[in-house]
C-alpha atoms as a PDB file:
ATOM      1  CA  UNK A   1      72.730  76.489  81.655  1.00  0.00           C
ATOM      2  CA  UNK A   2      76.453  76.865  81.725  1.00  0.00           C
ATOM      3  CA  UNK A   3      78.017  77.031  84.887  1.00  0.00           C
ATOM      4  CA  UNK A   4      81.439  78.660  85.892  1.00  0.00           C
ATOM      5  CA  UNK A   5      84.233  77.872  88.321  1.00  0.00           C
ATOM      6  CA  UNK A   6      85.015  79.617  91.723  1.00  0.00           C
ATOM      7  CA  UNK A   7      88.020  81.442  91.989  1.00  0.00           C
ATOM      8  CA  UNK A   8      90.875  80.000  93.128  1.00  0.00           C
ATOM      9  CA  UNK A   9      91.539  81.439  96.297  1.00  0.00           C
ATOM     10  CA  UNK A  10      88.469  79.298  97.854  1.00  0.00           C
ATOM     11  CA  UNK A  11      88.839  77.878 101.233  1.00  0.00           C
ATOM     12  CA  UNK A  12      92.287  79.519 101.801  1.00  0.00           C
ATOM     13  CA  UNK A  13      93.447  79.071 105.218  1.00  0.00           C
ATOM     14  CA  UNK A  14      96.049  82.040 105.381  1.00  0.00           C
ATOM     15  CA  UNK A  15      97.236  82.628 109.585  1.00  0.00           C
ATOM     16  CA  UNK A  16      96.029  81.830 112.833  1.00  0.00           C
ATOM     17  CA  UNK A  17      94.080  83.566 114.435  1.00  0.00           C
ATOM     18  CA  UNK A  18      93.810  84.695 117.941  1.00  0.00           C
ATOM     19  CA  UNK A  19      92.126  82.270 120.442  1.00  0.00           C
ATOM     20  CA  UNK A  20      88.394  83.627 120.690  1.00  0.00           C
ATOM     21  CA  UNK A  21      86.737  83.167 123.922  1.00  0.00           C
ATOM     22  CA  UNK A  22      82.851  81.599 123.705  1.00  0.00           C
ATOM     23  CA  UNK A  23      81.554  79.328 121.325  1.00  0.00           C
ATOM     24  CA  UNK A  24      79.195  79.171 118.307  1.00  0.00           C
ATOM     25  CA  UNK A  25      75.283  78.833 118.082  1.00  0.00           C
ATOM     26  CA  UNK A  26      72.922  76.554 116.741  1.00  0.00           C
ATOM     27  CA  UNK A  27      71.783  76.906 112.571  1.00  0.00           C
ATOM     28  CA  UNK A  28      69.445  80.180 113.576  1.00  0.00           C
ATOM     29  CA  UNK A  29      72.134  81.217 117.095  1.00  0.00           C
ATOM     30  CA  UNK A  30      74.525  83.528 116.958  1.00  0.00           C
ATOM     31  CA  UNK A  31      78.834  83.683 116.708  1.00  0.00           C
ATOM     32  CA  UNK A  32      81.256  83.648 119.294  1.00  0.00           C
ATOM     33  CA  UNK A  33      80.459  86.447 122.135  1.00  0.00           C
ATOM     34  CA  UNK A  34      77.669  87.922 120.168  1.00  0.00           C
ATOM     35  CA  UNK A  35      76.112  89.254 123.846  1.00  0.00           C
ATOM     36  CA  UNK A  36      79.331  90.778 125.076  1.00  0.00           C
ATOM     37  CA  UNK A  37      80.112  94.210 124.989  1.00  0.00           C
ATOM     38  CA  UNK A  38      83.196  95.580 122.632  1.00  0.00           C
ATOM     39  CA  UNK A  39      86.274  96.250 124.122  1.00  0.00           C
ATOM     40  CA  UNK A  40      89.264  97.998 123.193  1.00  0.00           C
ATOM     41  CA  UNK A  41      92.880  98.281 123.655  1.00  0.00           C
ATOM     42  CA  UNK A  42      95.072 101.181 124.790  1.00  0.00           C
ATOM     43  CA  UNK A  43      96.762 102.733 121.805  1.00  0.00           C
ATOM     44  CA  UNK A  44      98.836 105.899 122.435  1.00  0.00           C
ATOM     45  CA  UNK A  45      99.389 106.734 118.247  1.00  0.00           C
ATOM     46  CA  UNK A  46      97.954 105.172 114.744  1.00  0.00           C
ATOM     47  CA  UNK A  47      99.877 102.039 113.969  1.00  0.00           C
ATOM     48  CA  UNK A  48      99.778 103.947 110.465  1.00  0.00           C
ATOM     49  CA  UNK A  49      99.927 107.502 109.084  1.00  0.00           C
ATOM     50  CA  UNK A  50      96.459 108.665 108.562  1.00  0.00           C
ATOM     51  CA  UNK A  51      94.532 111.999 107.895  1.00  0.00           C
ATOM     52  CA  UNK A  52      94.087 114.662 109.777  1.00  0.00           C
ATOM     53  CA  UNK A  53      90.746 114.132 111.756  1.00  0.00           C
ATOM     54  CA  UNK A  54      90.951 110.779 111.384  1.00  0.00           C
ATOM     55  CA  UNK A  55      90.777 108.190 114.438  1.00  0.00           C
ATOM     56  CA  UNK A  56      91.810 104.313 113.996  1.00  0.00           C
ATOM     57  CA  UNK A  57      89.910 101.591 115.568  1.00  0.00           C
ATOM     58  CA  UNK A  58      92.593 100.250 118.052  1.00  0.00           C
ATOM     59  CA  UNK A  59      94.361  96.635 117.330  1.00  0.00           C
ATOM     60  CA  UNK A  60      92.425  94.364 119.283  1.00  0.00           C
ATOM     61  CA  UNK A  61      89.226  96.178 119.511  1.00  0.00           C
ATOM     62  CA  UNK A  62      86.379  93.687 120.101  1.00  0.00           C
ATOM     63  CA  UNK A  63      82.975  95.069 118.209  1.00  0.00           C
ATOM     64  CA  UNK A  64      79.472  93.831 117.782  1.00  0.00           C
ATOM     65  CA  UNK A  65      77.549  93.121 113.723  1.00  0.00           C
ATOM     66  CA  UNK A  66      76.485  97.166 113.617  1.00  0.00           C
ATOM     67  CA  UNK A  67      79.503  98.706 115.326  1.00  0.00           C
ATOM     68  CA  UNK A  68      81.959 100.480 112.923  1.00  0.00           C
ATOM     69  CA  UNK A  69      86.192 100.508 113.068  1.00  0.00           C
ATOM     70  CA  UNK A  70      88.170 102.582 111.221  1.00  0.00           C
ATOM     71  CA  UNK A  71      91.121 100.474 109.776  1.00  0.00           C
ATOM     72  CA  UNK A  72      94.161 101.399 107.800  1.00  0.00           C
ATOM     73  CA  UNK A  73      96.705  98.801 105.920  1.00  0.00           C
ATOM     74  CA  UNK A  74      99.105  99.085 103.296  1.00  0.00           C
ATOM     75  CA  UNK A  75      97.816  97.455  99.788  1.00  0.00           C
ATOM     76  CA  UNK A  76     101.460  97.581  98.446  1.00  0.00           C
ATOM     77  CA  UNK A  77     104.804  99.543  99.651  1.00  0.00           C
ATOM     78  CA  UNK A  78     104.645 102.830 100.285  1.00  0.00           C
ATOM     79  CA  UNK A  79     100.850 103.186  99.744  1.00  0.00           C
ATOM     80  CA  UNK A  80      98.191 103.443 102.706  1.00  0.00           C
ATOM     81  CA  UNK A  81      94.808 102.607 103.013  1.00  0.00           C
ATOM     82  CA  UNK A  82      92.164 103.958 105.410  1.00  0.00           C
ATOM     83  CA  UNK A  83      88.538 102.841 105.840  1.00  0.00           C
ATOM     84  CA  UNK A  84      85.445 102.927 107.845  1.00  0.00           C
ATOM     85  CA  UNK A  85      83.948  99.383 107.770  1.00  0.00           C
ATOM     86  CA  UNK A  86      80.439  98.740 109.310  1.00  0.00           C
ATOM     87  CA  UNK A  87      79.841  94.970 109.441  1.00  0.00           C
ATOM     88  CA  UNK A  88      75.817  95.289 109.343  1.00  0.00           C
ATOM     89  CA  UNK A  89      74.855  91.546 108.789  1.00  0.00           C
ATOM     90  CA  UNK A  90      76.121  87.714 109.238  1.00  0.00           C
ATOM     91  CA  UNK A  91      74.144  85.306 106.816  1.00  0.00           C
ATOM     92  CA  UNK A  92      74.390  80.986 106.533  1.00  0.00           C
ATOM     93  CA  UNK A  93      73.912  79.182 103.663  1.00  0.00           C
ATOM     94  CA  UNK A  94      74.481  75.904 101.759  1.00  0.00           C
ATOM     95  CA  UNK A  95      75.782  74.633  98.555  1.00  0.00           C
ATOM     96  CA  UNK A  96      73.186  73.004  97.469  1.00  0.00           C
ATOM     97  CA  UNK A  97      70.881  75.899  97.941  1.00  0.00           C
ATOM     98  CA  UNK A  98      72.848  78.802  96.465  1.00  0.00           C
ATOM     99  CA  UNK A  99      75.468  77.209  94.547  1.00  0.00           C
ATOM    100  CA  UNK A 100      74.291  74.047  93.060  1.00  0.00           C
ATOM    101  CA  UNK A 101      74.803  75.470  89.861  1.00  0.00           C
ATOM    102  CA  UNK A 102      78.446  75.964  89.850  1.00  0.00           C
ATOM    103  CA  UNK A 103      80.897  73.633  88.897  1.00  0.00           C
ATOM    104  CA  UNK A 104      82.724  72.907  92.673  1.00  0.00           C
ATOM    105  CA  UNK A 105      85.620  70.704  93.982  1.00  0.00           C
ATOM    106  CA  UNK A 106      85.000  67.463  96.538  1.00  0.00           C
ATOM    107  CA  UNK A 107      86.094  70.057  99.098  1.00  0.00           C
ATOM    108  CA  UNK A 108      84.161  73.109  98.576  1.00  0.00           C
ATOM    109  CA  UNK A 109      81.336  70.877  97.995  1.00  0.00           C
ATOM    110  CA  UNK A 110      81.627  70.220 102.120  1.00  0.00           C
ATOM    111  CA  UNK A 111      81.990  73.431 103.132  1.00  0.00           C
ATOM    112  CA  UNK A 112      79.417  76.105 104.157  1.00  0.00           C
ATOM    113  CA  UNK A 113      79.008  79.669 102.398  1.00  0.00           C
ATOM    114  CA  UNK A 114      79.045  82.331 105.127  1.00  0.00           C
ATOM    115  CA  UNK A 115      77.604  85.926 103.592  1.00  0.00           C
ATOM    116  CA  UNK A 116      79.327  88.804 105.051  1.00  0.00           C
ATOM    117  CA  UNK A 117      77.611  92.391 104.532  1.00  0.00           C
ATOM    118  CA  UNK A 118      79.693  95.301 105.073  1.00  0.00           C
ATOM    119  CA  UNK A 119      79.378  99.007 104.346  1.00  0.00           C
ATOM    120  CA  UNK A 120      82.845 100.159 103.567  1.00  0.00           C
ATOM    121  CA  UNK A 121      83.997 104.014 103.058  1.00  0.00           C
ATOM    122  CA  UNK A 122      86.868 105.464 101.985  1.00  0.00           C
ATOM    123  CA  UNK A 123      88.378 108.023 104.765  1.00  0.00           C
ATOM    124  CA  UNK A 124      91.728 107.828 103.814  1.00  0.00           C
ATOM    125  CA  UNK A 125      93.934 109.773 100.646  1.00  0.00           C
ATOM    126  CA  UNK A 126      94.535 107.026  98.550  1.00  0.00           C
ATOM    127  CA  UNK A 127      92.433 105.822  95.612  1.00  0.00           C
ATOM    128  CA  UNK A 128      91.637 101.980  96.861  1.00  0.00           C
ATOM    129  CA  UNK A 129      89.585 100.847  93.270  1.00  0.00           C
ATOM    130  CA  UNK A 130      90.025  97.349  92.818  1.00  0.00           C
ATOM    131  CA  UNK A 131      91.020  96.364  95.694  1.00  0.00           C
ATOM    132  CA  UNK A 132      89.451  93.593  97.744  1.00  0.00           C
ATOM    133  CA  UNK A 133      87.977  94.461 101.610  1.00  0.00           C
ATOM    134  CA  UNK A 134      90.511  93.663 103.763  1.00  0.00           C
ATOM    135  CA  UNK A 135      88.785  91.267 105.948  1.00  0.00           C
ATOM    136  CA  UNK A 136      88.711  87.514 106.864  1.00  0.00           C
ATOM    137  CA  UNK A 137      86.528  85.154 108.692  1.00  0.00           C
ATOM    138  CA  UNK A 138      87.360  82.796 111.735  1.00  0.00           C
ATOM    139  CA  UNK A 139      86.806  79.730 111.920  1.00  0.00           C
ATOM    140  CA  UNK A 140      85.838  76.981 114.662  1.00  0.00           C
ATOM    141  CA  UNK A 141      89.809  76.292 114.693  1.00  0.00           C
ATOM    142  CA  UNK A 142      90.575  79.779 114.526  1.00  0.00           C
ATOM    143  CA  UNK A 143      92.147  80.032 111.448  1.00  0.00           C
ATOM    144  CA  UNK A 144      91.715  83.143 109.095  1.00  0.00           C
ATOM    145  CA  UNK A 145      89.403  82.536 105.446  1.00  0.00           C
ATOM    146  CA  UNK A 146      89.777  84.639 102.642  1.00  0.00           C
ATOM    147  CA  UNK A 147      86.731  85.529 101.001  1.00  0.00           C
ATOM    148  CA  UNK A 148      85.782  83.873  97.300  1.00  0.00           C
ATOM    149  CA  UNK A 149      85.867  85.363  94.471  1.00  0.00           C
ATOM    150  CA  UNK A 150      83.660  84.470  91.554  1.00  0.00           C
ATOM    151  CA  UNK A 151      84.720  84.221  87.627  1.00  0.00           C
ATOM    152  CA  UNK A 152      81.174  85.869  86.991  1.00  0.00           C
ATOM    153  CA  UNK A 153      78.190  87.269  88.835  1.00  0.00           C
ATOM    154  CA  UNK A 154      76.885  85.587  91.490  1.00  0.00           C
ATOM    155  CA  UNK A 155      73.580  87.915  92.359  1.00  0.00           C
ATOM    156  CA  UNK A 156      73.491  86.555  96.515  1.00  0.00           C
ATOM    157  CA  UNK A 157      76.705  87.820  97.314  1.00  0.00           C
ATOM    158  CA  UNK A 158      78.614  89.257  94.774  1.00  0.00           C
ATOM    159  CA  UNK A 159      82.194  89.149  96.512  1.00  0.00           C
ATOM    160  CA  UNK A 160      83.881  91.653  94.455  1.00  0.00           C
ATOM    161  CA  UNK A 161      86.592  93.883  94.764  1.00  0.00           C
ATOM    162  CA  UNK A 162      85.990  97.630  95.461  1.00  0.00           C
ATOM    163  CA  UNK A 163      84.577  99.518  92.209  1.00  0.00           C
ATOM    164  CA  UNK A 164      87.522 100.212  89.951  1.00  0.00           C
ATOM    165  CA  UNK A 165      87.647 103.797  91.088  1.00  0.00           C
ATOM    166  CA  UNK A 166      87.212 104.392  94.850  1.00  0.00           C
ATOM    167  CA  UNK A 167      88.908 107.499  96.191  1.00  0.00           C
ATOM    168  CA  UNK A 168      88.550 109.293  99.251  1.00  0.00           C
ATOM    169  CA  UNK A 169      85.144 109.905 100.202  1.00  0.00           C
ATOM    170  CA  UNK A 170      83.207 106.823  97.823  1.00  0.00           C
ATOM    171  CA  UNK A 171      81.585 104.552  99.701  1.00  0.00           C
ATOM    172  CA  UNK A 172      79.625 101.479  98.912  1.00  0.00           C
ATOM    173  CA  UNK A 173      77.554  98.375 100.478  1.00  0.00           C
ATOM    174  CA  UNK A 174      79.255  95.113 100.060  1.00  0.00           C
ATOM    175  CA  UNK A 175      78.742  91.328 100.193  1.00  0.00           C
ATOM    176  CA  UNK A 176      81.725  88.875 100.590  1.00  0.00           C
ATOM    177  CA  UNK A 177      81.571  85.693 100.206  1.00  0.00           C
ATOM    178  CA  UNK A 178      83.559  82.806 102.625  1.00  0.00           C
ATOM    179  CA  UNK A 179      83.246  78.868 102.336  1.00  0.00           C
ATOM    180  CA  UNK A 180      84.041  77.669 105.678  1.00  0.00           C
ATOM    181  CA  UNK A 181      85.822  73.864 105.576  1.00  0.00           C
ATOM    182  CA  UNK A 182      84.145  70.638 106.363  1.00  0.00           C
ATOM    183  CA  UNK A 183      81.106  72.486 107.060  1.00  0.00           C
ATOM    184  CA  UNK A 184      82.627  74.413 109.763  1.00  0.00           C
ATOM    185  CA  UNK A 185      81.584  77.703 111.952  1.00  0.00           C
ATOM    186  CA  UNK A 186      81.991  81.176 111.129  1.00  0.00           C
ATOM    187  CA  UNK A 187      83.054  82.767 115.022  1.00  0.00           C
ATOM    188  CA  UNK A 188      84.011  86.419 113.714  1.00  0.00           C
ATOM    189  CA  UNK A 189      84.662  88.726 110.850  1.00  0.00           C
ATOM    190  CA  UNK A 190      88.725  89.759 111.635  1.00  0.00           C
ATOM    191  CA  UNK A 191      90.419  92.523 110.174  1.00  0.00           C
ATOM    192  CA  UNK A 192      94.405  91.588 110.482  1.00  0.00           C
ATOM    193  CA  UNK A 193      96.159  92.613 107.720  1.00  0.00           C
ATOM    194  CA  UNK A 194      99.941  91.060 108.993  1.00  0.00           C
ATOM    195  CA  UNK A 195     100.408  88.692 111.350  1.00  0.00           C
ATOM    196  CA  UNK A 196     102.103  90.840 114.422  1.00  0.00           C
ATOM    197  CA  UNK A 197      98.986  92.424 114.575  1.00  0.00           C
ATOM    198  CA  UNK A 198      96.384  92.064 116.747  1.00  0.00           C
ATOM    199  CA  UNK A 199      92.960  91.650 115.093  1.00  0.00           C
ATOM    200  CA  UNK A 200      90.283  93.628 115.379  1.00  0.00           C
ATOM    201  CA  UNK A 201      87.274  91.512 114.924  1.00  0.00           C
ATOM    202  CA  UNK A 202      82.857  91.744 114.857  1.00  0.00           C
ATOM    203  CA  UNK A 203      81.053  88.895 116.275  1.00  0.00           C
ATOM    204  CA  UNK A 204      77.370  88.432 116.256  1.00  0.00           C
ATOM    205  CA  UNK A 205      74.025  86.455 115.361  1.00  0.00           C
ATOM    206  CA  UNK A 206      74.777  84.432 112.534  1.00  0.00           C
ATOM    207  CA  UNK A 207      71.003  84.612 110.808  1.00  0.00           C
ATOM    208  CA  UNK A 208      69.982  81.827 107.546  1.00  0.00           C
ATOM    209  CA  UNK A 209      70.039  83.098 104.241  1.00  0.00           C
ATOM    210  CA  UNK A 210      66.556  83.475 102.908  1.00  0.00           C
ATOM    211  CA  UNK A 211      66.632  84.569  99.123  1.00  0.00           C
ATOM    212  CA  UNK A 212      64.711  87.243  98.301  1.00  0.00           C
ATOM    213  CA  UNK A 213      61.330  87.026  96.680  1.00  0.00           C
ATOM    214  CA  UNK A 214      61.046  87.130  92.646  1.00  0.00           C
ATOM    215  CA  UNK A 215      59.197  90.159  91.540  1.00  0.00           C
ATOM    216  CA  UNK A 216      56.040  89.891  89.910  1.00  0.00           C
ATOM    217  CA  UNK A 217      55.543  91.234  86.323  1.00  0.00           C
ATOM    218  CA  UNK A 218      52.494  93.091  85.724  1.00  0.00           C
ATOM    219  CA  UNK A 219      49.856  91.277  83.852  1.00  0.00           C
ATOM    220  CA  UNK A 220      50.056  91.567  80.184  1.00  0.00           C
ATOM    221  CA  UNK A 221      47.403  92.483  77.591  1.00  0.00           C
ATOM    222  CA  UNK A 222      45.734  89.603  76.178  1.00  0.00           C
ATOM    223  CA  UNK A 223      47.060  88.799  72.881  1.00  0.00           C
ATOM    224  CA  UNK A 224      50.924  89.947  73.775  1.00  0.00           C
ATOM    225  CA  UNK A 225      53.900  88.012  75.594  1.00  0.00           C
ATOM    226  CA  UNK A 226      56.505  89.881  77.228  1.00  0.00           C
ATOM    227  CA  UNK A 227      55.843  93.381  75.152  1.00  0.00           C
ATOM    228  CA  UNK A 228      55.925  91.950  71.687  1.00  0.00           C
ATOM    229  CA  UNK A 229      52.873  91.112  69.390  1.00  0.00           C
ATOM    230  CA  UNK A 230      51.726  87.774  67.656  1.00  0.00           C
ATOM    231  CA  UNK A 231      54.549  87.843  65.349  1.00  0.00           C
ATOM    232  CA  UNK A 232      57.065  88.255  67.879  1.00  0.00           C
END
């Protein structure tokens, strides 16, 4: 089987991150302050123009895997986005379990895939198809990761943008892939779109990837394969 290469924006180490208090679990524990209760800062207006009816998460909000924040960020000048992003699940994994059959570098080889589920909506005016979730992982050093991209389907996690068209109102359940360096922690998902700004982040139990089971297809009549008769 042929195998295809990761996209190049793997282990990208964009900004640093905010210092995050606590510290990271065992292979089955949990991230950084997954028991503490979220927090929020003041914030008197939107950092960004948003709907009517709409409230935004403020910057530096501290939520739990389950809690939702309403985020808005501009994609390109002139053009705002606004979303309601529920991070509902934190998943480990290795290379050699789910990608040993891609073709990887020396140093994505010795990092470890992090599987970030998210259920993302649309709450804003702007039509955000093909764009990419807005969020990042921290690491141990508490640097931000961009999630990977794949140059085909990788059925685990696909990591794709947003469907091509995603107006107000769509909504859809994502999975993002990160590769955390030198087989480093994930501490929390962050949502800082510029660096003045002060994150908004989910931290939580960290659980280990467990595929799912293949389905079993329903016996066959004798003398037929897969539908078709002797002759194929």
């Amino acid at each position: 089987m042929s195998t295809r290469l990761l996209g190049s924006t793997a282990l990208a180490v964009v900004v640093a991150a905010s210092a995050l208090a606590g510290c990271s679990g065992d292979d089955g524990g949990s991230g950084a302050g997954g028991s503490e209760s979220p927090t929020t800062s003041p914030s008197a207006s939107p950092y960004l123009p948003v709907p009517n009816g709409v409230t935004l998460t403020p910057p530096g909000t501290h939520l739990k895997v389950g809690d939702e924040g309403v985020v808005a960020w501009e994609p390109r000048q002139d053009e705002v986005g606004v979303l309601d992003l529920t991070v509902t699940r934190l998943e480990r994994t290795t290379t050699r379990k789910t990608l040993s059959a891609w073709q990887l570098t020396k140093a994505q080889r010795q990092s470890t895939p992090y599987f970030v589920h998210v259920t993302v909506e649309n709450v804003g005016d702007t039509d955000l198809g093909g764009r990419r979730v807005p969020l990042y992982v921290v690491n141990e050093e508490n640097l931000l990761l961009e999630s990977t991209p794949f140059a085909s389907s990788f059925d685990p996690c696909p990591s794709t943008p947003l469907p091509k068209k995603f107006g107000p109102g769509a909504r859809e359940d994502v999975c993002l892939v990160y590769l955390a360096p030198h087989h480093g922690e994930l501490e929390a998902v962050s949502f800082r779109p510029e660096e003045s700004f002060d994150p908004i982040i989910w931290t939580g139990e960290v659980e280990k990837y467990v595929p799912p089971k293949p389905q079993r297809k329903p016996d066959q009549p004798k003398g037929k394969k897969d539908g078709k008769g002797p002759n194929g």
